[in-house]
C-alpha atoms as a PDB file:
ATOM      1  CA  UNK A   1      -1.112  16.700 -10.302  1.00  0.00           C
ATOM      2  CA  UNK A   2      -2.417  20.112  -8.829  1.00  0.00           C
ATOM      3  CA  UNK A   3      -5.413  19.915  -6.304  1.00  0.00           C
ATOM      4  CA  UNK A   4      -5.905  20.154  -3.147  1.00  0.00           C
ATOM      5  CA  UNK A   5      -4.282  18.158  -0.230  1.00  0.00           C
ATOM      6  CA  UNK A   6      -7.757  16.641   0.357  1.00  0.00           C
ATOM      7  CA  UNK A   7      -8.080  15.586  -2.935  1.00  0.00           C
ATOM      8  CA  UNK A   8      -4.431  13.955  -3.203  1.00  0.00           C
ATOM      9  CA  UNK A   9      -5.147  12.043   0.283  1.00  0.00           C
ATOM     10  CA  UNK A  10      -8.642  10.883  -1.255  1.00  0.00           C
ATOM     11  CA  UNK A  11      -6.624   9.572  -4.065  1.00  0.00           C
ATOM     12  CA  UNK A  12      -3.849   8.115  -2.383  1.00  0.00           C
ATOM     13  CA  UNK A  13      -6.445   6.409  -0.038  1.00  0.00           C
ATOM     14  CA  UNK A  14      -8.208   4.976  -3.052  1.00  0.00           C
ATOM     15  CA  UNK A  15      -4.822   3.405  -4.145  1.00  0.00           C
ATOM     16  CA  UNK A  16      -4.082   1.941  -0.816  1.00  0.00           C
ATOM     17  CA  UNK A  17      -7.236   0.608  -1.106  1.00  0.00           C
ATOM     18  CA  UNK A  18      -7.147  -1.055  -4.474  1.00  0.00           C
ATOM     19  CA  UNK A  19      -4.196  -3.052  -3.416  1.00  0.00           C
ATOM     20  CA  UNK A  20      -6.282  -4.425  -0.906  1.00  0.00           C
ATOM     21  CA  UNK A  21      -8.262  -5.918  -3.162  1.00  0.00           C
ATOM     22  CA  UNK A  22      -8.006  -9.777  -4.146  1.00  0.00           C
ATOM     23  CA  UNK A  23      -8.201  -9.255  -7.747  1.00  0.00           C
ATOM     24  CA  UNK A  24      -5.402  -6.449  -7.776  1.00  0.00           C
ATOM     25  CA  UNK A  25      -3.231  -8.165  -5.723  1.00  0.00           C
ATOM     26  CA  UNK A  26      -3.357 -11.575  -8.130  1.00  0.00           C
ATOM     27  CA  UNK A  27      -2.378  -8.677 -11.119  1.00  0.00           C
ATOM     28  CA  UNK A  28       0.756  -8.552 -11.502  1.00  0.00           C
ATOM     29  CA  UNK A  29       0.507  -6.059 -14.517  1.00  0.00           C
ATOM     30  CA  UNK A  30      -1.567  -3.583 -12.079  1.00  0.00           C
ATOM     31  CA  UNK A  31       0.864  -4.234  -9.273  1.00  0.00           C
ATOM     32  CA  UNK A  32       3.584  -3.323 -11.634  1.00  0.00           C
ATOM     33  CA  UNK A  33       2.060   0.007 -12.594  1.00  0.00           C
ATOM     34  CA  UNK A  34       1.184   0.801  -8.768  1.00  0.00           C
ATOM     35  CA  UNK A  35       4.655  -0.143  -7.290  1.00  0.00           C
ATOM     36  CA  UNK A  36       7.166   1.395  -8.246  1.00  0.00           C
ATOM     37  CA  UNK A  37      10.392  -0.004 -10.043  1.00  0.00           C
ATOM     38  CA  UNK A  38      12.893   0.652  -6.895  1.00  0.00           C
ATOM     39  CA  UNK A  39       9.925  -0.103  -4.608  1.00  0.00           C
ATOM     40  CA  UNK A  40      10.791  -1.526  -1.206  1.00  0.00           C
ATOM     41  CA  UNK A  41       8.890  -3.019   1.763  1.00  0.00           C
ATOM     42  CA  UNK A  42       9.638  -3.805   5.352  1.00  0.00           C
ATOM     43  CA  UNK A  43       6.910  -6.284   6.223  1.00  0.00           C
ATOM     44  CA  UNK A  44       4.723  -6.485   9.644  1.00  0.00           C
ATOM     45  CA  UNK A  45       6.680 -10.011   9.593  1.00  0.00           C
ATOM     46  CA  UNK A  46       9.659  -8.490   9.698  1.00  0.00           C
ATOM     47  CA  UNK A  47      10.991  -9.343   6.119  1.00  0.00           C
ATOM     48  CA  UNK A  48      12.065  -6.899   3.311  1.00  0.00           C
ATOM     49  CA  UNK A  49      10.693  -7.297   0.171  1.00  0.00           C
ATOM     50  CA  UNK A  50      11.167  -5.933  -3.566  1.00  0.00           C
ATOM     51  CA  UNK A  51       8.468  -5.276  -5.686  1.00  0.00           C
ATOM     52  CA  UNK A  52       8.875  -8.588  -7.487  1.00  0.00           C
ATOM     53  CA  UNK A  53       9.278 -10.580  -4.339  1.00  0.00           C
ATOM     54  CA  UNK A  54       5.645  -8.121  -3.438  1.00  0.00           C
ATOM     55  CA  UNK A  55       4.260  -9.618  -6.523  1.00  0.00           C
ATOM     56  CA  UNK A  56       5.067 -13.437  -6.541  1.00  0.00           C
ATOM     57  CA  UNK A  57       3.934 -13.067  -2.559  1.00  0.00           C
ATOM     58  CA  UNK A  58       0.931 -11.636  -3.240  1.00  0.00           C
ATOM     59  CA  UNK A  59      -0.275 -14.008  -6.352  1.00  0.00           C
ATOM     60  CA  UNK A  60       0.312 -17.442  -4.204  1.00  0.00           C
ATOM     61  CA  UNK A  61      -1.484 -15.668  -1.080  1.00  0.00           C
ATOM     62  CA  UNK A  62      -4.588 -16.917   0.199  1.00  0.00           C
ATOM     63  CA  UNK A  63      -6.904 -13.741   0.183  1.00  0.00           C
ATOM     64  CA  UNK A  64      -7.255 -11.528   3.144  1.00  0.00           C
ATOM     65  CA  UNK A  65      -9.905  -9.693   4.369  1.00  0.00           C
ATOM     66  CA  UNK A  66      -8.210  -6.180   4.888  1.00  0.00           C
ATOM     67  CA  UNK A  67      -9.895  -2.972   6.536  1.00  0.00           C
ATOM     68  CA  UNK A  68      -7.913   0.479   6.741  1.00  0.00           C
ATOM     69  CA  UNK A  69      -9.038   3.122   9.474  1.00  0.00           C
ATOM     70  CA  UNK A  70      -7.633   6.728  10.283  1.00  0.00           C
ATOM     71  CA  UNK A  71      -5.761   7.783   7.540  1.00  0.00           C
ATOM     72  CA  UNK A  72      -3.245  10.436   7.231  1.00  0.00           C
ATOM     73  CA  UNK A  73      -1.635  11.764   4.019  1.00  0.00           C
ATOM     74  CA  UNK A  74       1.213  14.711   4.396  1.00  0.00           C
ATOM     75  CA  UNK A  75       2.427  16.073   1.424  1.00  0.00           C
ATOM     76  CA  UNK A  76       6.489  15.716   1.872  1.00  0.00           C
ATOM     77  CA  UNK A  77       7.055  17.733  -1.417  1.00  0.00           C
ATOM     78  CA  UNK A  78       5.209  18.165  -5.017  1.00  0.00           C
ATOM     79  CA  UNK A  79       5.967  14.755  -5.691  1.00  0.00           C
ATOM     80  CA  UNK A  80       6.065  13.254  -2.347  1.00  0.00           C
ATOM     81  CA  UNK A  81       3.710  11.957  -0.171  1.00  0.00           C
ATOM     82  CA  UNK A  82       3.642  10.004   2.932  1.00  0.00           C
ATOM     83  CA  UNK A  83       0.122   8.071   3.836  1.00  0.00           C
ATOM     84  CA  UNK A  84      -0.232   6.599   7.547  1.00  0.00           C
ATOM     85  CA  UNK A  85      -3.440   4.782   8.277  1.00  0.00           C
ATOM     86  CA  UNK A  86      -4.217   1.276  10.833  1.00  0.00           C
ATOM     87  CA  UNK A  87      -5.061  -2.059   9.333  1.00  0.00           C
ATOM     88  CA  UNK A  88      -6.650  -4.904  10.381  1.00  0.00           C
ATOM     89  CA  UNK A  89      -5.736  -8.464   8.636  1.00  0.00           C
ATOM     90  CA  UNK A  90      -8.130 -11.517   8.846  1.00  0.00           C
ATOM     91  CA  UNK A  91      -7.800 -14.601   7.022  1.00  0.00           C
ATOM     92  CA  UNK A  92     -10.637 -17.539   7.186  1.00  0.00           C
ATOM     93  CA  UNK A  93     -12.104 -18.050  10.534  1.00  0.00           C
ATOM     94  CA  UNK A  94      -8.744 -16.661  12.473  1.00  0.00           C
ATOM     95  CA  UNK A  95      -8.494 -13.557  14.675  1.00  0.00           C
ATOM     96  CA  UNK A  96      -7.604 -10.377  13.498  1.00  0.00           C
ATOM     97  CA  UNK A  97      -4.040  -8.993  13.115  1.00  0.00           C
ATOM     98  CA  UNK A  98      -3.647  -5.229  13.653  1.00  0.00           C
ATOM     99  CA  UNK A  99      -0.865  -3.327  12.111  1.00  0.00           C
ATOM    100  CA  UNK A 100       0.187   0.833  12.175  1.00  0.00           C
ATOM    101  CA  UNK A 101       1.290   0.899   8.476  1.00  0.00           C
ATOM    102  CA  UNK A 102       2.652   3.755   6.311  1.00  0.00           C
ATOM    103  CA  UNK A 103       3.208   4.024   2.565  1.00  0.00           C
ATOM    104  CA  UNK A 104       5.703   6.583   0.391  1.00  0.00           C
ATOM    105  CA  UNK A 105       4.325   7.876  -2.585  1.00  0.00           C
ATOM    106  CA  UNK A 106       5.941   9.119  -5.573  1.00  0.00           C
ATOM    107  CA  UNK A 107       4.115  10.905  -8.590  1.00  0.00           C
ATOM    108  CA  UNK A 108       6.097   9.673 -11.902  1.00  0.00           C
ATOM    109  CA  UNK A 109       5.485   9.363 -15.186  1.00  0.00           C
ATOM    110  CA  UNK A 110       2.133  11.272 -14.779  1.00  0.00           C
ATOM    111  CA  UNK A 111       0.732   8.990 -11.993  1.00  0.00           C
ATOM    112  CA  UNK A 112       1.130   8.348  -8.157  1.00  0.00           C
ATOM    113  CA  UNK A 113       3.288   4.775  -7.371  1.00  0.00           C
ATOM    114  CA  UNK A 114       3.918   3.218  -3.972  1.00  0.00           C
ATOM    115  CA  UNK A 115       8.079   3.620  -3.584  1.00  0.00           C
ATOM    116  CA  UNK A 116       8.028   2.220   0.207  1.00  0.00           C
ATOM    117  CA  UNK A 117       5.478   0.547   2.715  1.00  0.00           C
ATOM    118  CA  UNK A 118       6.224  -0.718   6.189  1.00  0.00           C
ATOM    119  CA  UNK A 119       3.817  -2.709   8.103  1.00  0.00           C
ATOM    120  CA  UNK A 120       4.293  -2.290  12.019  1.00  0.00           C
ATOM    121  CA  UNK A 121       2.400  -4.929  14.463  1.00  0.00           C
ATOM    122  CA  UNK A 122       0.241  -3.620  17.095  1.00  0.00           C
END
């Protein structure tokens, strides 16, 4: 887990990232390793969701193009860190949905795990 803050907000970053993508977010066993157990979200829709409820969600969605911009990772504690970045959302021919969105990370059981996102119109 040592390194630098650069390298942990590179990683974290990289994570975000990979649950962008369509074919993570139709794996449930990859979800399941990236979320954690006692994960929680407050959605840009307004609803709160568990990590199951994340995972059933994401498998029945119809894929979204998703682009992150200006992200910001502060390093709460060892084994704590909080990861702020913007997102756009665009699905089929529709406009873009914009979103301030921030993530809490946890490192357990030797690897990093999403314990709270909240997705924040704009």
């Amino acid at each position: 887990m040592a390194g630098s803050l650069h390298e942990l907000a590179t990683h974290l970053f990289h994570l975000e990232q990979q649950l962008l993508q369509p074919s993570t977010r139709r794996d449930a066993t990859t979800l399941t390793s990236l979320l954690a157990e006692d994960f929680r979200e407050f959605g840009s829709s307004g609803r709160i969701y568990t990590r199951q409820q994340i995972i059933d969600e994401l498998a029945a969605e119809s894929p979204p193009t998703i682009t992150l911009s200006d992200p910001l990772c502060q390093q709460l504690a060892e084994d704590i860190a909080l990861l702020t970045y913007r997102s756009a959302r665009t699905i089929a021919l529709k406009a873009a949905s914009h979103a301030l969105r921030s993530s809490l990370w946890v490192y357990r059981d030797n690897r990093w795990q999403m314990i709270f996102h909240q997705g924040t119109p704009i």
